[in-house]
Protein backbone atom coordinates (compact mmCIF):
# COMPACT_ATOMS: atom_id res chain seq x y z
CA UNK A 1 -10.68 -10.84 -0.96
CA UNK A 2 -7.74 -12.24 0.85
CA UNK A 3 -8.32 -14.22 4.04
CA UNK A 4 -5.55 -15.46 6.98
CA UNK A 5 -5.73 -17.28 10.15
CA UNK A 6 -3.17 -15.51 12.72
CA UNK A 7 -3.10 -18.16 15.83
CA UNK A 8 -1.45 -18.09 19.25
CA UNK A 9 -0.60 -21.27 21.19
CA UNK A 10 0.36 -21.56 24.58
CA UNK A 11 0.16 -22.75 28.23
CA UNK A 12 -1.14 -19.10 29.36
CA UNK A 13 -4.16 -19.92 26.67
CA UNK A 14 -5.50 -23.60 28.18
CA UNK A 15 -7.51 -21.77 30.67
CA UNK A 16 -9.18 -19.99 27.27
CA UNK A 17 -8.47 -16.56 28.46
CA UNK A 18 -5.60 -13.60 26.82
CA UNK A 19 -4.30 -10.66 27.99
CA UNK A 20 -6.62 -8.24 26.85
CA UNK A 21 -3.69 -5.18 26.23
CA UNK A 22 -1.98 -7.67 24.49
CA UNK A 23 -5.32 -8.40 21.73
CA UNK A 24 -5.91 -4.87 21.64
CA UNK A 25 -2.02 -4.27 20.73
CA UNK A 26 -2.08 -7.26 18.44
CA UNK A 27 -5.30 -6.03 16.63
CA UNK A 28 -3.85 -2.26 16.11
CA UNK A 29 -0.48 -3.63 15.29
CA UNK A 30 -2.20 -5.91 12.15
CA UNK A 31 -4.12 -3.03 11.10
CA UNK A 32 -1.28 -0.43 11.30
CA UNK A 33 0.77 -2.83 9.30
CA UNK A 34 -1.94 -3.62 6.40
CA UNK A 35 -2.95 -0.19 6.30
CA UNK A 36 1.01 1.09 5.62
CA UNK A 37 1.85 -1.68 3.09
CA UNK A 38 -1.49 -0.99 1.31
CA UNK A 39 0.09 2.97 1.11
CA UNK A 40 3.15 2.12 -0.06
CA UNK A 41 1.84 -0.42 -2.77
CA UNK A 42 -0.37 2.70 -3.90
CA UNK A 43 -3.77 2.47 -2.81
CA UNK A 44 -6.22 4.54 -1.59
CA UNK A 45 -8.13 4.79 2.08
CA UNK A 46 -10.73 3.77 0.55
CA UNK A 47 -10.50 0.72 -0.99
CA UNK A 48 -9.51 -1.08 1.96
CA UNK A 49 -11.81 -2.94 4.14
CA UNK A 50 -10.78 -5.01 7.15
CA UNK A 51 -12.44 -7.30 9.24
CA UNK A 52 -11.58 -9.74 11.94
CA UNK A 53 -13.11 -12.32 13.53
CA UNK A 54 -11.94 -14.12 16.81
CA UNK A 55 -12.28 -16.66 19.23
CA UNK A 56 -10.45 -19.55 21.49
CA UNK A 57 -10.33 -22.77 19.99
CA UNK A 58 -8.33 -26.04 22.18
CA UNK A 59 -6.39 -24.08 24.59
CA UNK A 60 -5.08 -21.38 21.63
CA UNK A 61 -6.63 -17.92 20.49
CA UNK A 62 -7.07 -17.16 16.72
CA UNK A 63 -8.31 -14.47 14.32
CA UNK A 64 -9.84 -15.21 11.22
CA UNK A 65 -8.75 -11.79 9.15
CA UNK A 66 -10.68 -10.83 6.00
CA UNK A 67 -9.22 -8.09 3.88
CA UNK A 68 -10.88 -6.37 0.65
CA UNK A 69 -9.07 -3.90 -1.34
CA UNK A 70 -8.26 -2.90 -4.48
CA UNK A 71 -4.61 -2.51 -5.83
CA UNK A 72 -3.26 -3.11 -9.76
CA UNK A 73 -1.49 -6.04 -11.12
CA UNK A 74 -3.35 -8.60 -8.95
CA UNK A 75 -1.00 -7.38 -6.10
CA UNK A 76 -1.39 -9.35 -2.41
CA UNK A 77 -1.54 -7.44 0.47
CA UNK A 78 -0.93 -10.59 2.59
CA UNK A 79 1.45 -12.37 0.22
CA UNK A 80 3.68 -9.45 0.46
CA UNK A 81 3.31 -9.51 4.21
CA UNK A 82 4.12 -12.79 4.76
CA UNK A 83 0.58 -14.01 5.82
CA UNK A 84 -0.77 -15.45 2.46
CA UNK A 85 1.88 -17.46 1.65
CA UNK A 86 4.62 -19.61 2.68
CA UNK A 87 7.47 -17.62 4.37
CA UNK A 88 10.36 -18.99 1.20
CA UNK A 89 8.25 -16.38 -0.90
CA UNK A 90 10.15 -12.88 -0.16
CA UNK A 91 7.78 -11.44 1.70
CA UNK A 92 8.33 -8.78 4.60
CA UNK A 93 8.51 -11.57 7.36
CA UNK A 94 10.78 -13.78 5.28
CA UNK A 95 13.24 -10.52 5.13
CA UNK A 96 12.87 -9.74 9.09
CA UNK A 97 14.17 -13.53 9.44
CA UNK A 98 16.96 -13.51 7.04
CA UNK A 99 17.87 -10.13 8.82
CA UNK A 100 18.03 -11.84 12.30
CA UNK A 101 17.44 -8.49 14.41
CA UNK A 102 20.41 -6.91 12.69
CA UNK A 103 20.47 -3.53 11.46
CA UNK A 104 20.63 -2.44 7.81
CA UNK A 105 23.93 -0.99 7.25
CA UNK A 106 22.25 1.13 3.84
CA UNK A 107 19.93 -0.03 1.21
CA UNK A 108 20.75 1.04 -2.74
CA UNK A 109 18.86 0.59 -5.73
CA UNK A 110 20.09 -1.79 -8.48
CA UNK A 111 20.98 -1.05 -11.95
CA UNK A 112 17.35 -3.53 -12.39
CA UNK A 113 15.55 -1.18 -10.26
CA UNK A 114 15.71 -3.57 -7.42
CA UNK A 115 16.83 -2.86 -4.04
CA UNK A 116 20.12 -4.45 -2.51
CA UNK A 117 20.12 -4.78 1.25
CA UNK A 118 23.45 -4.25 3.22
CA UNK A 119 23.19 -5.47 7.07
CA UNK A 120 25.44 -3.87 9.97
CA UNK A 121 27.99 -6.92 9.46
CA UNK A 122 28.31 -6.86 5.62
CA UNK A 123 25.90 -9.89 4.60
CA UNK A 124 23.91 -8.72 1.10
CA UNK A 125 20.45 -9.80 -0.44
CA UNK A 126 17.99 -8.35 -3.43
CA UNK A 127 14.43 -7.54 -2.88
CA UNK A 128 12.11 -5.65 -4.99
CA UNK A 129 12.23 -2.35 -4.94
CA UNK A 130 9.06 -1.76 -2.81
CA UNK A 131 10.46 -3.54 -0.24
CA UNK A 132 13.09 -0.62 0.65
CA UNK A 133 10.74 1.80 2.40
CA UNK A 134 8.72 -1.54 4.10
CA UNK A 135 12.05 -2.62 5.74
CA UNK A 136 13.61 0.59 6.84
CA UNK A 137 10.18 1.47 8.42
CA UNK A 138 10.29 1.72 12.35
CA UNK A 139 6.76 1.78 12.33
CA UNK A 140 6.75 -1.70 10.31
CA UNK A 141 8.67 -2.79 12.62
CA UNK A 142 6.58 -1.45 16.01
CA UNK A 143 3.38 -3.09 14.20
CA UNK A 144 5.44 -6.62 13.91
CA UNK A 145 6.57 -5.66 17.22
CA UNK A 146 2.97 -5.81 18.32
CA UNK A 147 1.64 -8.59 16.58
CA UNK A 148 4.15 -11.10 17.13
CA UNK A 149 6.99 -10.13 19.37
CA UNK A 150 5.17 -8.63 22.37
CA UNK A 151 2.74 -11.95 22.86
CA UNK A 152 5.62 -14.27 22.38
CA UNK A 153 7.42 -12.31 25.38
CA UNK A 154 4.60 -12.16 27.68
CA UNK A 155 5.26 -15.92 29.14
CA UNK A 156 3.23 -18.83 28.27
CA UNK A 157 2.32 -17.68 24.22
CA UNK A 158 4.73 -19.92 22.59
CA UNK A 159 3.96 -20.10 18.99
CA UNK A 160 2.09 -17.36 16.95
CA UNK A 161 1.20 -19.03 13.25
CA UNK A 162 -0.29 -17.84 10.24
CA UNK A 163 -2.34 -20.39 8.78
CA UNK A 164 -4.45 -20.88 5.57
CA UNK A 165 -8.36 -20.35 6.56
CA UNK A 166 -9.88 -23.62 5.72
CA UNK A 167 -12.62 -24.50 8.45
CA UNK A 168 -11.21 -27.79 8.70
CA UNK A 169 -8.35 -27.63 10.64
CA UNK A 170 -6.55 -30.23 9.39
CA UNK A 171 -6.55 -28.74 5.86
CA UNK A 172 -4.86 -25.72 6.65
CA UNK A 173 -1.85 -24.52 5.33
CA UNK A 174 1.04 -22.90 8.08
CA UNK A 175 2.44 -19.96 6.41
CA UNK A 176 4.43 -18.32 9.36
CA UNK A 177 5.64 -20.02 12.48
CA UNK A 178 7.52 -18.20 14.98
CA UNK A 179 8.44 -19.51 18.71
CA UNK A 180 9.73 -17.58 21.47
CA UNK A 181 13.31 -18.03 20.18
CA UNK A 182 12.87 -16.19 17.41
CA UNK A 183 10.30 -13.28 18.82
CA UNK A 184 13.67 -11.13 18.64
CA UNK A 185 13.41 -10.86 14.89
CA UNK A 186 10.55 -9.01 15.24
CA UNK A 187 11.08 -6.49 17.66
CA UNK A 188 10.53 -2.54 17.16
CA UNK A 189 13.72 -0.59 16.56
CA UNK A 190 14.31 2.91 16.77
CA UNK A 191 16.25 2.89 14.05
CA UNK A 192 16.59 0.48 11.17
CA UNK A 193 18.91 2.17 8.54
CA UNK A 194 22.04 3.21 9.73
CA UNK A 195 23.46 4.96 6.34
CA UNK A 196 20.32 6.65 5.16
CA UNK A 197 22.54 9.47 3.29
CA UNK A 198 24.63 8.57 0.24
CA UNK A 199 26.98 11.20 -0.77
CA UNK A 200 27.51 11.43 -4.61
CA UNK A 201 30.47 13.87 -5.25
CA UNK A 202 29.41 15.90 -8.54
CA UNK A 203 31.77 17.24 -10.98
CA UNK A 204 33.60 20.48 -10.49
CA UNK A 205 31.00 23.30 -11.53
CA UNK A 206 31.70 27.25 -12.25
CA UNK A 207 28.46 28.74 -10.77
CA UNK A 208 27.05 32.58 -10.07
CA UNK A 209 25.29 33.13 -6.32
CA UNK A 210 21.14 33.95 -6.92
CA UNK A 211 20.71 33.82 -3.07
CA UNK A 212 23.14 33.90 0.05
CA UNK A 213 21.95 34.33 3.92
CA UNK A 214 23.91 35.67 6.51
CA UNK A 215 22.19 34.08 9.82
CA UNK A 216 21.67 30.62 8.23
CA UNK A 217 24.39 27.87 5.72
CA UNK A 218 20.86 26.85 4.35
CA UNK A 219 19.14 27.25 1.43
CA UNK A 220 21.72 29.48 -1.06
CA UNK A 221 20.67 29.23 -4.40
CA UNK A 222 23.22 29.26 -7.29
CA UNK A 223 23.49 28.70 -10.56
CA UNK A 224 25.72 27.09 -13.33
CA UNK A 225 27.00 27.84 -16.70
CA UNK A 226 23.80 25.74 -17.75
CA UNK A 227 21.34 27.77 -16.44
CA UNK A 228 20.87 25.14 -13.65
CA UNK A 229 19.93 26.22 -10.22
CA UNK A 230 20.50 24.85 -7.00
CA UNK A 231 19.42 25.07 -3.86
CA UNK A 232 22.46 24.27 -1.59
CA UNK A 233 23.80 23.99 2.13
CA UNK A 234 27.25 25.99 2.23
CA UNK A 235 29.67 23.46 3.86
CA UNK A 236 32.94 25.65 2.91
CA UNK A 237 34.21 26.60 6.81
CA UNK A 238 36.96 29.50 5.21
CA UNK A 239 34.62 30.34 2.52
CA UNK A 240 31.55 31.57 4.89
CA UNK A 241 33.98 33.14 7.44
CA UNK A 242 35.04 35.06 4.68
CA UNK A 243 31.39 36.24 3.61
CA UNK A 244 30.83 36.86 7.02
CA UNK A 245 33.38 38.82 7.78
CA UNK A 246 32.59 40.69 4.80
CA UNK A 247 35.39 39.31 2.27
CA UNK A 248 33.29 38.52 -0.49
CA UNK A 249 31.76 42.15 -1.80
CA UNK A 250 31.35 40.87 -5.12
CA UNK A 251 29.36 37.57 -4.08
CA UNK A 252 26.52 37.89 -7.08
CA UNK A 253 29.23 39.36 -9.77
CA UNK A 254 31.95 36.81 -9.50
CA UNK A 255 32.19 33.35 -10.53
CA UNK A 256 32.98 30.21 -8.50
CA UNK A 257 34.66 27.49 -8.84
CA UNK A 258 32.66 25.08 -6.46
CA UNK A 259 32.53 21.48 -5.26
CA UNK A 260 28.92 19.93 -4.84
CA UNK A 261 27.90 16.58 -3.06
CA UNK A 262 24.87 15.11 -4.04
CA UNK A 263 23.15 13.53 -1.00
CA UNK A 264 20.26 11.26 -1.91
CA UNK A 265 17.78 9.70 0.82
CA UNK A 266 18.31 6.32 0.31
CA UNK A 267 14.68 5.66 1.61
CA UNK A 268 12.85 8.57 0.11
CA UNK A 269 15.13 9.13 -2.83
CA UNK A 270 14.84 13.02 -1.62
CA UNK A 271 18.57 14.63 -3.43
CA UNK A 272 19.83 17.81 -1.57
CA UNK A 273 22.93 19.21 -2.49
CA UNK A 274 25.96 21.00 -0.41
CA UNK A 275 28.66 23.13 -1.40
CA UNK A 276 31.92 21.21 0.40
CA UNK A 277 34.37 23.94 -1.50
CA UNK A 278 34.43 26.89 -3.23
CA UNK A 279 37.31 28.98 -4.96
CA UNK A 280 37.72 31.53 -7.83
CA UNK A 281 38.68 30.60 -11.23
């Protein structure tokens, strides 16, 4: 069981009343965000189990969030977040600060199987490899966007804190601190990666056509002089004017010469594959 202590401060709070929109989106946002990381760290619906726990305490408004579930390795839903440990720790909040509202230019995998994070104006950093999907998430982002951003622009919530959950107050431990000046960090985005697409030019391959389509560039199949098939977007202009037009009789007898880019979802890892050129021996 992992507890945290997520706190706003403010002049709007003295009079011991909040927005109530603004708990609602704050309470959706942390369980949108919890509920995604738990996904991606591979567990199940089931295992998690969230409870909060509110209330205004000297002119602030704080939840007291409780979260059971059940992932290998001893992982830390909160850690990971940013909420169960100090913010120096590489969790998703310490990236969204480092990244200072910019946009990822792409994110690549690492010979170590980490991920290396490239941002709009060429600064780099290494996370762990489960931290690529987190980051270029929009709907991260929106649940952040809720939880901390949104408040901190409303006027009078100055400070939101994540704080160790030690009934004494003065014991507690501040994980997270984020002011109004820095509420930008933490905004949604519409989009976060801006080179999702990597294209890997393959070698040169001689291949036979299994499948063409003459209303659509999609989904030809071919083969190579390995037996191995695939399916492909036809990207040669001359080459599907000339099928078209009816140039190409002997499309499933002849052999090609053909060009194929590789283009991996940097995100996903999906791989499709597109014919760029194609030519007779």
């Amino acid at each position: 069981m992992e507890q945290v202590v997520l706190r706003y401060d403010g002049e709007a709070l003295v009079e011991h009343s909040m927005n109530l929109k603004l708990v609602a989106d704050s309470l959706q946002g942390i369980e949108a965000l919890v509920r995604e990381v738990h996904e991606e760290m591979g567990g199940k619906e089931e295992e998690l189990n969230l409870q909060i726990k509110g209330g205004f305490r000297e002119g602030s408004f704080e939840f007291l969030f409780t979260l059971g579930q059940q992932l290998p390795d001893g992982i830390e839903l909160l850690k990971i977040i940013g909420f169960g440990g100090p913010i120096a720790a590489g969790s998703l909040i310490s990236y969204l600060e480092w990244l200072k509202a910019k946009k990822i230019q792409k994110i690549t995998m690492t010979e170590e199987g980490n991920c290396k994070i490239v941002t709009e104006d060429g600064e780099e950093k290494v996370a762990p490899s489960y931290m690529r999907p987190l980051l270029a998430s929009t709907s991260v982002r929106g649940a952040f966007s809720k939880i901390i951003s949104k408040p901190l622009r409303d006027g009078g919530i100055e400070v939101f804190e994540a704080l160790s959950a030690e009934e004494d107050k003065a014991k507690r431990i501040q994980y997270v601190s984020v002011t109004q000046a820095d509420e930008k960090y933490y905004r949604a985005k519409s989009t976060t990666v801006i080179d999702v697409i990597a294209n890997k030019p393959m070698d040169e391959k001689i291949v036979t056509f299994l499948s063409v389509h003459k209303d659509k560039d999609t989904n030809w199949r071919v083969e190579d002089v390995d037996g191995v098939t695939y399916t492909v977007k036809m990207e040669d202009e001359d080459f599907l004017s000339n099928f078209h037009k009816g140039k190409e009789p002997d499309i499933f007898v002849n052999a090609y010469f053909v060009e194929i880019v590789e283009k991996e979802n940097t995100i996903n890892l999906d791989k499709t594959y597109s014919i760029v050129k194609v030519s007779l021996p």
